[in-house]
PDB file of N, CA and C in Angstrom:
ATOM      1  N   UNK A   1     -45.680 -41.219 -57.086  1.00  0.00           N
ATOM      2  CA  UNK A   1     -45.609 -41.452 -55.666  1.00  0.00           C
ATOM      3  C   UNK A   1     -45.592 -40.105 -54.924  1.00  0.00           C
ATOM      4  N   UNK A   2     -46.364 -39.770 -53.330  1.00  0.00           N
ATOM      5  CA  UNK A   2     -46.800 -38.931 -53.020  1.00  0.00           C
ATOM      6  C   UNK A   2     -45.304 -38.689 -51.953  1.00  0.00           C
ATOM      7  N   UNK A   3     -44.411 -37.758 -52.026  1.00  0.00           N
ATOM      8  CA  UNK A   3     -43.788 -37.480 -51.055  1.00  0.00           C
ATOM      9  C   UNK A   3     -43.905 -36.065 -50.555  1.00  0.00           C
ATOM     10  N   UNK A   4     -43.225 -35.725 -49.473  1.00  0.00           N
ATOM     11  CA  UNK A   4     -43.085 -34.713 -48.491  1.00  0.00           C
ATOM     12  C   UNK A   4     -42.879 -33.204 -48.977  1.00  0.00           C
ATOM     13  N   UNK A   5     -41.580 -33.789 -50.675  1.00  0.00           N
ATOM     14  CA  UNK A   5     -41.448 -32.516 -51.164  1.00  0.00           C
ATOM     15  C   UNK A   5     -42.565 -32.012 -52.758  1.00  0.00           C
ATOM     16  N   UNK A   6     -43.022 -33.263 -52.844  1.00  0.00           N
ATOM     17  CA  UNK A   6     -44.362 -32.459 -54.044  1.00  0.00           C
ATOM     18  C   UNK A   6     -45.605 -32.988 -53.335  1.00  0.00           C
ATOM     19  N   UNK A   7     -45.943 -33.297 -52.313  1.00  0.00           N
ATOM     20  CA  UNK A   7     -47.571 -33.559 -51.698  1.00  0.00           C
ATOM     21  C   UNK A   7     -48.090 -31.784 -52.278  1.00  0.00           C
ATOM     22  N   UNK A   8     -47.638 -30.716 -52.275  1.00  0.00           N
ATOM     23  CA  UNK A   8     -48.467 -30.008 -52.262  1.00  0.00           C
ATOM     24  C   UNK A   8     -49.135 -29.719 -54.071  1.00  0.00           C
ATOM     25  N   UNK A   9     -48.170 -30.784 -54.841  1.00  0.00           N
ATOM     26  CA  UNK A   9     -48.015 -30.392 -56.224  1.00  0.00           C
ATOM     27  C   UNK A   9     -49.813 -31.590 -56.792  1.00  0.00           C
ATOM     28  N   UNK A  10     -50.078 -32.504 -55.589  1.00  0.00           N
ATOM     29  CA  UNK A  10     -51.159 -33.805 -55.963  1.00  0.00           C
ATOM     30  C   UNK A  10     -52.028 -33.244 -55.303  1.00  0.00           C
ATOM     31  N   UNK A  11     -53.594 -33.970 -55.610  1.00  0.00           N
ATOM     32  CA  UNK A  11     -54.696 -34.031 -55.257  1.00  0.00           C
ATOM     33  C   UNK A  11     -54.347 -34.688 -53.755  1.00  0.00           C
ATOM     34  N   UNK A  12     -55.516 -34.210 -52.945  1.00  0.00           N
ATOM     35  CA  UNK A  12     -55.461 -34.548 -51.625  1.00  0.00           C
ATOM     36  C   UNK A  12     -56.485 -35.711 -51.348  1.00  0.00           C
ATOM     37  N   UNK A  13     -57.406 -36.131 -52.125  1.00  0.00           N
ATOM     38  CA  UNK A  13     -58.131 -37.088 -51.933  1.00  0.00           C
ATOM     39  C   UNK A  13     -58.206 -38.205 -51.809  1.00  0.00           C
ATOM     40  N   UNK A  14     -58.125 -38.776 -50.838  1.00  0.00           N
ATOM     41  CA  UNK A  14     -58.028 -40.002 -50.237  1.00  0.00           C
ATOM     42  C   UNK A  14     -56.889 -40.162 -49.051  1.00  0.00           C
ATOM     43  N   UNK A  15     -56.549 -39.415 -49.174  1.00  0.00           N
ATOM     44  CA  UNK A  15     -55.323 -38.810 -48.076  1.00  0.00           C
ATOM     45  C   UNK A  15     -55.817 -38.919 -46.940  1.00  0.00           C
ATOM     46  N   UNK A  16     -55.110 -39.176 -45.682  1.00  0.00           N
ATOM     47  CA  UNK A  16     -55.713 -39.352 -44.029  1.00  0.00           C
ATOM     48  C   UNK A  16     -55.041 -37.843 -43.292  1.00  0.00           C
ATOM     49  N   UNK A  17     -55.637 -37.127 -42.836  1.00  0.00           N
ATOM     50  CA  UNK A  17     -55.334 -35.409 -42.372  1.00  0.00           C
ATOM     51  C   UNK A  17     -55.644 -35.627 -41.169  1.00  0.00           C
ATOM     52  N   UNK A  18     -55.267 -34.330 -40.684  1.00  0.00           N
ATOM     53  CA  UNK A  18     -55.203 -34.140 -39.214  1.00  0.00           C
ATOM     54  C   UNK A  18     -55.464 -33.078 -38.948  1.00  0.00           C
ATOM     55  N   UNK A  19     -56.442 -31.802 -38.322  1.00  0.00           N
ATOM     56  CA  UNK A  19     -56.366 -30.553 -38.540  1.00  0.00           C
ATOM     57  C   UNK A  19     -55.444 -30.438 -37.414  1.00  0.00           C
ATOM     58  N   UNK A  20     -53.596 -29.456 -37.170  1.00  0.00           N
ATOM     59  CA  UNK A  20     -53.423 -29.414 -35.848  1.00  0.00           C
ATOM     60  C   UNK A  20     -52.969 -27.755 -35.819  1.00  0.00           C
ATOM     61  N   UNK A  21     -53.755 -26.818 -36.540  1.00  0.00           N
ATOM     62  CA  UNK A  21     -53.757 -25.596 -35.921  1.00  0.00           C
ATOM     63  C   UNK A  21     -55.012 -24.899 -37.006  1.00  0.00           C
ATOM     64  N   UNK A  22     -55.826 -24.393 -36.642  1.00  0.00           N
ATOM     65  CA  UNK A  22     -56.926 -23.545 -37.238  1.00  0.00           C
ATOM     66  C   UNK A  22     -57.575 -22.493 -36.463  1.00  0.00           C
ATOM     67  N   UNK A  23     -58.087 -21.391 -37.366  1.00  0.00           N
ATOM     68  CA  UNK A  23     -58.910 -20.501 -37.263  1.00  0.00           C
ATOM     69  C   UNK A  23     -59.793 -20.184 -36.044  1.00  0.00           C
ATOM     70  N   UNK A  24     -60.485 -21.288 -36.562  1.00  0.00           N
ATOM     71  CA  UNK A  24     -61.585 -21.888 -35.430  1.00  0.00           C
ATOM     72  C   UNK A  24     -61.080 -23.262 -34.374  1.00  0.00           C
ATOM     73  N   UNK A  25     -60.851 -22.791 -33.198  1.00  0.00           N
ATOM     74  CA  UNK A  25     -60.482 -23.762 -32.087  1.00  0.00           C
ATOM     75  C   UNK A  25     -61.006 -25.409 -32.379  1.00  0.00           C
ATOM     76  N   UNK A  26     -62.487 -25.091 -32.473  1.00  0.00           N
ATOM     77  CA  UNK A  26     -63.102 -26.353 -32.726  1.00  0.00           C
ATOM     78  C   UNK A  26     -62.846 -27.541 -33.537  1.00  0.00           C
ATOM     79  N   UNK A  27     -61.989 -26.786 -34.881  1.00  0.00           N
ATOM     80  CA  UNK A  27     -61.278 -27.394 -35.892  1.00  0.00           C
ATOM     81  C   UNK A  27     -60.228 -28.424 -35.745  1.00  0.00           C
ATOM     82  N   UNK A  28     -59.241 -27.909 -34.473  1.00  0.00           N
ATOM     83  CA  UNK A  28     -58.271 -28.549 -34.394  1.00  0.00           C
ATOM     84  C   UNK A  28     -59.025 -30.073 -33.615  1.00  0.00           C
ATOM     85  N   UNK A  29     -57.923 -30.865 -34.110  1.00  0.00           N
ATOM     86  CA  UNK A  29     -58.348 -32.267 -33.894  1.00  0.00           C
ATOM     87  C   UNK A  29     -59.116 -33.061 -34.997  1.00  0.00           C
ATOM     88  N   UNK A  30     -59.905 -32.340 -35.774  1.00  0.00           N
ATOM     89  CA  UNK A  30     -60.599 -32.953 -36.909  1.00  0.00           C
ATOM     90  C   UNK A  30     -59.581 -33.904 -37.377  1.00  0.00           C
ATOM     91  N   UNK A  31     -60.200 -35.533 -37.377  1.00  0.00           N
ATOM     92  CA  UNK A  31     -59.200 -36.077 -38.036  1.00  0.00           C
ATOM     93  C   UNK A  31     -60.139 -37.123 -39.045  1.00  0.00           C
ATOM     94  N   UNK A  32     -59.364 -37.240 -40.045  1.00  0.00           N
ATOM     95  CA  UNK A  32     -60.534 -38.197 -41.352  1.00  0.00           C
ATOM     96  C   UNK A  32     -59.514 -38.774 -43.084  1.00  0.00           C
ATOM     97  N   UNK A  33     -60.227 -39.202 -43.331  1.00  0.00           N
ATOM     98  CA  UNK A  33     -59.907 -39.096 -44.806  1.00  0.00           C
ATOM     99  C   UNK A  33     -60.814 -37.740 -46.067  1.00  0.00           C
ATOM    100  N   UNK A  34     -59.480 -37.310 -46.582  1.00  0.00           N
ATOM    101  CA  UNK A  34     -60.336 -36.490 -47.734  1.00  0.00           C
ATOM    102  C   UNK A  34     -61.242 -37.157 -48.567  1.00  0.00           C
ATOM    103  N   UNK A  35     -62.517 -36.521 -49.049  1.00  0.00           N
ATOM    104  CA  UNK A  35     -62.940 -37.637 -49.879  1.00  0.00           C
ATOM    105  C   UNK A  35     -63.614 -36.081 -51.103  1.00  0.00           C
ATOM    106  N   UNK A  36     -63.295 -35.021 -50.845  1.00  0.00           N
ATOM    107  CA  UNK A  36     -63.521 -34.133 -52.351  1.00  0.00           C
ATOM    108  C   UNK A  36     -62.470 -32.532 -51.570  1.00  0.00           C
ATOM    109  N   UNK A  37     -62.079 -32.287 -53.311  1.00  0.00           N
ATOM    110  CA  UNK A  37     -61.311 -31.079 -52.970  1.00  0.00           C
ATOM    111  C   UNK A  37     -62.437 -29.777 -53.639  1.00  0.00           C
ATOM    112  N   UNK A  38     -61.962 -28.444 -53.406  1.00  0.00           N
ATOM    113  CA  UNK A  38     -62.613 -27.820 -54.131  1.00  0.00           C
ATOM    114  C   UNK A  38     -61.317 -26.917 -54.066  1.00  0.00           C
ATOM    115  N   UNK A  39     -61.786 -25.383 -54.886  1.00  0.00           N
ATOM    116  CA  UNK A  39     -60.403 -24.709 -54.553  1.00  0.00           C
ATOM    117  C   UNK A  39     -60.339 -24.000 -53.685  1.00  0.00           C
ATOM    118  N   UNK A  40     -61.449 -23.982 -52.495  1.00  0.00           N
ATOM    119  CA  UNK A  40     -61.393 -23.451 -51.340  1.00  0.00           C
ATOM    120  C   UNK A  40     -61.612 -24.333 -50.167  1.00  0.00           C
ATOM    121  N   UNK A  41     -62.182 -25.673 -50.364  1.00  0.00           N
ATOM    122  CA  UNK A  41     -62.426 -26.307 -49.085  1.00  0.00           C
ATOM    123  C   UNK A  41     -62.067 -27.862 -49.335  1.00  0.00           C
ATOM    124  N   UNK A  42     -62.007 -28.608 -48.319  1.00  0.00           N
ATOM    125  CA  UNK A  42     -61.408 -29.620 -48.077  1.00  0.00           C
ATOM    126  C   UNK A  42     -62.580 -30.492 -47.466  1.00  0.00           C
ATOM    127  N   UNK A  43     -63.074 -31.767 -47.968  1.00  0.00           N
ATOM    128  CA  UNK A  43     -64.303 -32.212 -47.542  1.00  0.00           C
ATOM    129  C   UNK A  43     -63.793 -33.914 -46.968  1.00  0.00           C
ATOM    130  N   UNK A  44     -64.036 -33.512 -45.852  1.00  0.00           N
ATOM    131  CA  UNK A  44     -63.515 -34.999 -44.371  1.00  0.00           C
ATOM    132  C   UNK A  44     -64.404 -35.513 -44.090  1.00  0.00           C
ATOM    133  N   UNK A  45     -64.025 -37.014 -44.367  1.00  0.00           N
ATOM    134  CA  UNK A  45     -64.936 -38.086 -43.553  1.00  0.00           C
ATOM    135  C   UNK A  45     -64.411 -38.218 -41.904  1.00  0.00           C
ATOM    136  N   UNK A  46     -65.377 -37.799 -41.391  1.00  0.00           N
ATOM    137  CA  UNK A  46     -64.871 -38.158 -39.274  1.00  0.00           C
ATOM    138  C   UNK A  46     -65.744 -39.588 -39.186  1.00  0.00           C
ATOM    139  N   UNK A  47     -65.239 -39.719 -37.678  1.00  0.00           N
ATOM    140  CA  UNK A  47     -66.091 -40.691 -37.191  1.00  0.00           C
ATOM    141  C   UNK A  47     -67.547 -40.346 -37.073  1.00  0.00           C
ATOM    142  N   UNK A  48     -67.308 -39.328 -36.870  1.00  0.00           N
ATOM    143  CA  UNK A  48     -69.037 -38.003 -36.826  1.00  0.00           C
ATOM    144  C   UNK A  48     -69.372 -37.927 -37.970  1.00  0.00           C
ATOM    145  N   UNK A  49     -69.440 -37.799 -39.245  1.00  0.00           N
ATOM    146  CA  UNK A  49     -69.385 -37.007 -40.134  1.00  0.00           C
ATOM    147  C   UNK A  49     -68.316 -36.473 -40.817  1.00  0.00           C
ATOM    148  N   UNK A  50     -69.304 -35.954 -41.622  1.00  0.00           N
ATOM    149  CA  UNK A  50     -68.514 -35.234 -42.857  1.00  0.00           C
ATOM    150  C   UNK A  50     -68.135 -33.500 -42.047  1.00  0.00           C
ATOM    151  N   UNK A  51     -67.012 -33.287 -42.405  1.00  0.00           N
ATOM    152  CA  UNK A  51     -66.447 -31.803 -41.722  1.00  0.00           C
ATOM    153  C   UNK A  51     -66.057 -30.980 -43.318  1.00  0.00           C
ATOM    154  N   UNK A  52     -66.499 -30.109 -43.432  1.00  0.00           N
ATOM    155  CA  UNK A  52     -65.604 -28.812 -44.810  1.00  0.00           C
ATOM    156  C   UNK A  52     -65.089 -28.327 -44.077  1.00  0.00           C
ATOM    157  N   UNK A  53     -63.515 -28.207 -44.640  1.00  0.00           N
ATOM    158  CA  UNK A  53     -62.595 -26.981 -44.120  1.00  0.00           C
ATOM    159  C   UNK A  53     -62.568 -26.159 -44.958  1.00  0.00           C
ATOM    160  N   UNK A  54     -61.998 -24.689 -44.610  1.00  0.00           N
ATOM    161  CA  UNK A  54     -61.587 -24.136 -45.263  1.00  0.00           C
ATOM    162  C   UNK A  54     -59.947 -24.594 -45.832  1.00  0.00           C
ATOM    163  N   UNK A  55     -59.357 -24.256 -46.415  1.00  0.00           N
ATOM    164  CA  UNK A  55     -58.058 -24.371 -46.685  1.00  0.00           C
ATOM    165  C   UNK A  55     -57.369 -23.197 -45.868  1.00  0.00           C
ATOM    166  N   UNK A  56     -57.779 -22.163 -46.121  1.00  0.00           N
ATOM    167  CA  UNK A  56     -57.266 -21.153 -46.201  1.00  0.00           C
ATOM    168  C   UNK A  56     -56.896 -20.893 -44.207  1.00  0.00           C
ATOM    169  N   UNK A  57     -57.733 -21.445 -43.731  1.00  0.00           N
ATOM    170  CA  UNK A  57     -58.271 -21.457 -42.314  1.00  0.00           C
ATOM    171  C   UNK A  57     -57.186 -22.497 -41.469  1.00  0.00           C
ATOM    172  N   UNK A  58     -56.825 -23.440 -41.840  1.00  0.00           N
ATOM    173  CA  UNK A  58     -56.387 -24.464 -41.159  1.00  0.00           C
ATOM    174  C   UNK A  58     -55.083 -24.642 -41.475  1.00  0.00           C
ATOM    175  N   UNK A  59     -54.118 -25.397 -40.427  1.00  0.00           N
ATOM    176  CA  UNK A  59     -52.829 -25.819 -40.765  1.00  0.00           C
ATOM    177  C   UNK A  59     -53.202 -27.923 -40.852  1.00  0.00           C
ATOM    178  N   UNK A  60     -52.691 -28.443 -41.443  1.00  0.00           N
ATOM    179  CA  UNK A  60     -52.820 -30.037 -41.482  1.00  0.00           C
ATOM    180  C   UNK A  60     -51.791 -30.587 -41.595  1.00  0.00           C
ATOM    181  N   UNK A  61     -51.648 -31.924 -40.983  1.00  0.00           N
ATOM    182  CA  UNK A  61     -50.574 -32.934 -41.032  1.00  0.00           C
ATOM    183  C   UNK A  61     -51.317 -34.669 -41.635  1.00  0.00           C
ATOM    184  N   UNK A  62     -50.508 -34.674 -42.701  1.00  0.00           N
ATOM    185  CA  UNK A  62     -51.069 -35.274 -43.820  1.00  0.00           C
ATOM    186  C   UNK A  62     -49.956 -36.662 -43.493  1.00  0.00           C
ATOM    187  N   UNK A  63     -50.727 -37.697 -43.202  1.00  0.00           N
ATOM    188  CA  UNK A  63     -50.239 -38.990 -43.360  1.00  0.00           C
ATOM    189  C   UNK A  63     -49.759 -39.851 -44.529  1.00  0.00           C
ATOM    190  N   UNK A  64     -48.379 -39.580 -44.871  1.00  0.00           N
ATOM    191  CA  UNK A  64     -47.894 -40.802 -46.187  1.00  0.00           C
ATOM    192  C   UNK A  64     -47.207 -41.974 -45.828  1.00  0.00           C
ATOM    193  N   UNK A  65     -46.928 -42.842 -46.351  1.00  0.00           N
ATOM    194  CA  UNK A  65     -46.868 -44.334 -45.760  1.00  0.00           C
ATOM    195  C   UNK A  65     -46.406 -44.085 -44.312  1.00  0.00           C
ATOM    196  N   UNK A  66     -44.973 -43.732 -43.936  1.00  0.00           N
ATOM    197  CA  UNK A  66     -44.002 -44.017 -42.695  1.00  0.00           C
ATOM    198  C   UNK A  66     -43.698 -42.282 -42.140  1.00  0.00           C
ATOM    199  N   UNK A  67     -44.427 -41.391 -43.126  1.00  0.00           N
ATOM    200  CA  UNK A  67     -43.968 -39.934 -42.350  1.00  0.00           C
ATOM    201  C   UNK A  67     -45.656 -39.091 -42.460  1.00  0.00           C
ATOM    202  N   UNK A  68     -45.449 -38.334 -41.206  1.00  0.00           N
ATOM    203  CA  UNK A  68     -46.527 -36.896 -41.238  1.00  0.00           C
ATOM    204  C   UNK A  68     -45.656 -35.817 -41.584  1.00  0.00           C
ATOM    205  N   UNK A  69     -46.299 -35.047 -42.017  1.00  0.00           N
ATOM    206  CA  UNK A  69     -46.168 -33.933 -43.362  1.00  0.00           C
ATOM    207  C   UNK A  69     -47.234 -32.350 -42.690  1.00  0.00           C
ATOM    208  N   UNK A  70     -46.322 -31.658 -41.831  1.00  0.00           N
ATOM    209  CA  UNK A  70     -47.317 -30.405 -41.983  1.00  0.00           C
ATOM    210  C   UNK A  70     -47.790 -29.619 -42.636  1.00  0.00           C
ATOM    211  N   UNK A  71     -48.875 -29.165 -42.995  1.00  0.00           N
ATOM    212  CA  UNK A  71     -48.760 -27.735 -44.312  1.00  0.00           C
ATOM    213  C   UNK A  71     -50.044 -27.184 -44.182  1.00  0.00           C
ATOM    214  N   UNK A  72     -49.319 -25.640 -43.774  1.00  0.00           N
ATOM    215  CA  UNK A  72     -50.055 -24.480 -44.345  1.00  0.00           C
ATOM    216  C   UNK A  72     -51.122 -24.336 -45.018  1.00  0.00           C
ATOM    217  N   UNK A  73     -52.691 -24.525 -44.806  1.00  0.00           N
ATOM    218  CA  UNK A  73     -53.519 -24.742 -45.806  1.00  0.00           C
ATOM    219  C   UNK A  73     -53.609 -23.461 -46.888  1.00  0.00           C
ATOM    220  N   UNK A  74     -53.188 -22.111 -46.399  1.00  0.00           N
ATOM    221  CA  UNK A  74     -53.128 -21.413 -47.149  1.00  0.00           C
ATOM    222  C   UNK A  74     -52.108 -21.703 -48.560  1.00  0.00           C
ATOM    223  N   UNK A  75     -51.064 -22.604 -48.467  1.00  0.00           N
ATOM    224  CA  UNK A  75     -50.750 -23.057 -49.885  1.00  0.00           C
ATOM    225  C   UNK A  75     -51.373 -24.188 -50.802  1.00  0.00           C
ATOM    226  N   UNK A  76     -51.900 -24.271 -49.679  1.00  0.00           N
ATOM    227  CA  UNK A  76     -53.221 -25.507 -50.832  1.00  0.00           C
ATOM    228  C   UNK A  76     -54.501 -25.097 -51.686  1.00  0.00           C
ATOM    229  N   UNK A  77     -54.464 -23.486 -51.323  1.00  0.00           N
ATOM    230  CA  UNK A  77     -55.867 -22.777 -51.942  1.00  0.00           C
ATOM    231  C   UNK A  77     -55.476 -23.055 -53.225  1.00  0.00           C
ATOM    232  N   UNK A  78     -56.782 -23.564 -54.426  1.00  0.00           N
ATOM    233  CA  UNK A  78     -56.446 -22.893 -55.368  1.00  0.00           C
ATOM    234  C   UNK A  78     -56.599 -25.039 -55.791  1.00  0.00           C
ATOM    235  N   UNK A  79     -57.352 -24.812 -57.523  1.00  0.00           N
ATOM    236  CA  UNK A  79     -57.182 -26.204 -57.546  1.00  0.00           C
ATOM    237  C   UNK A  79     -56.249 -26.930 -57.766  1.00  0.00           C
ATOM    238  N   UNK A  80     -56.020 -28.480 -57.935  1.00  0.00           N
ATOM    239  CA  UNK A  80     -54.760 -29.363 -57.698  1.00  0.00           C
ATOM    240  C   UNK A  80     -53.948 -28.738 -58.921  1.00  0.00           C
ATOM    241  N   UNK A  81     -54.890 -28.739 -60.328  1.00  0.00           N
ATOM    242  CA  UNK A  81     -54.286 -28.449 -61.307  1.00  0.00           C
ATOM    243  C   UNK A  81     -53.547 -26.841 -61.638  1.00  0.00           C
ATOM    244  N   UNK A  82     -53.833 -25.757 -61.069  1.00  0.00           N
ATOM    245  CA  UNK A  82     -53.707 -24.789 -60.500  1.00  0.00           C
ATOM    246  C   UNK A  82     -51.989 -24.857 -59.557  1.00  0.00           C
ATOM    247  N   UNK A  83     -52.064 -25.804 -58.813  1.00  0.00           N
ATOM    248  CA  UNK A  83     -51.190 -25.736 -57.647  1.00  0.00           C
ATOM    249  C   UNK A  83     -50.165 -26.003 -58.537  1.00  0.00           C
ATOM    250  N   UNK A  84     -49.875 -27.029 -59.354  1.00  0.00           N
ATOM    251  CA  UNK A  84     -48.960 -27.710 -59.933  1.00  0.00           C
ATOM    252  C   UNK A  84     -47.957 -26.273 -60.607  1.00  0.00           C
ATOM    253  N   UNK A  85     -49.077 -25.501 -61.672  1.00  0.00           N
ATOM    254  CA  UNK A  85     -48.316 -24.240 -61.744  1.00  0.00           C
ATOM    255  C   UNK A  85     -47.681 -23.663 -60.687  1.00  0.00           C
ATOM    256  N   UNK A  86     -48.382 -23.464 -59.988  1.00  0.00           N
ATOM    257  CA  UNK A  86     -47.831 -22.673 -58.780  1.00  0.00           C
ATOM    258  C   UNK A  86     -46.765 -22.209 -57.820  1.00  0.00           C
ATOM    259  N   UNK A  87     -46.583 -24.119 -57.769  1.00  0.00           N
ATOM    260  CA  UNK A  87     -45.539 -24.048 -57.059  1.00  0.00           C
ATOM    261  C   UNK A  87     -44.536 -25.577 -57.704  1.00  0.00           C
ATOM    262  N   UNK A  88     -43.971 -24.827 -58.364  1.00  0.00           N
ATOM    263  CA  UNK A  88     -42.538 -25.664 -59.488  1.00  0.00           C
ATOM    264  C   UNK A  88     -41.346 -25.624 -58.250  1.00  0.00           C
TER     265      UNK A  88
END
């Protein structure tokens, strides 16, 4: 089960995001489901389209059942299996 204190330890895919601070102005607001990770970008279904983020670029608030969840995309660089080391 995906909670608040290991979301950063799981895959993000299928997850519902929110971009609400990035790099690029344009970014913020992107809102979608993940539908592929890589270890640098984050690939969103919009109502528009498909959006790649960077990770490294963006801050997100990640929807789990009854709470939003902010985080730093710079701790999400790096793949799921990767992260798990990472951050114990």
């Amino acid at each position: 089960m995906i909670t608040p204190k290991n979301l950063i330890r799981h895959e993000l895919i299928g997850l519902a995001i929110e971009v609400v601070g990035a790099n690029n102005p344009c970014q913020v607001g992107i809102k979608g489901k993940v539908v592929d990770e890589t270890r640098h970008t984050l690939l969103v279904t919009t109502s528009k389209g498909e959006k790649r983020l960077m990770k490294r670029c963006v801050v997100i608030r990640v929807k789990l059942k009854n709470q939003r969840v902010e985080m730093d995309g710079e701790r999400l660089v790096g793949k799921p299996e990767e992260r798990i080391k990472k951050w114990k």
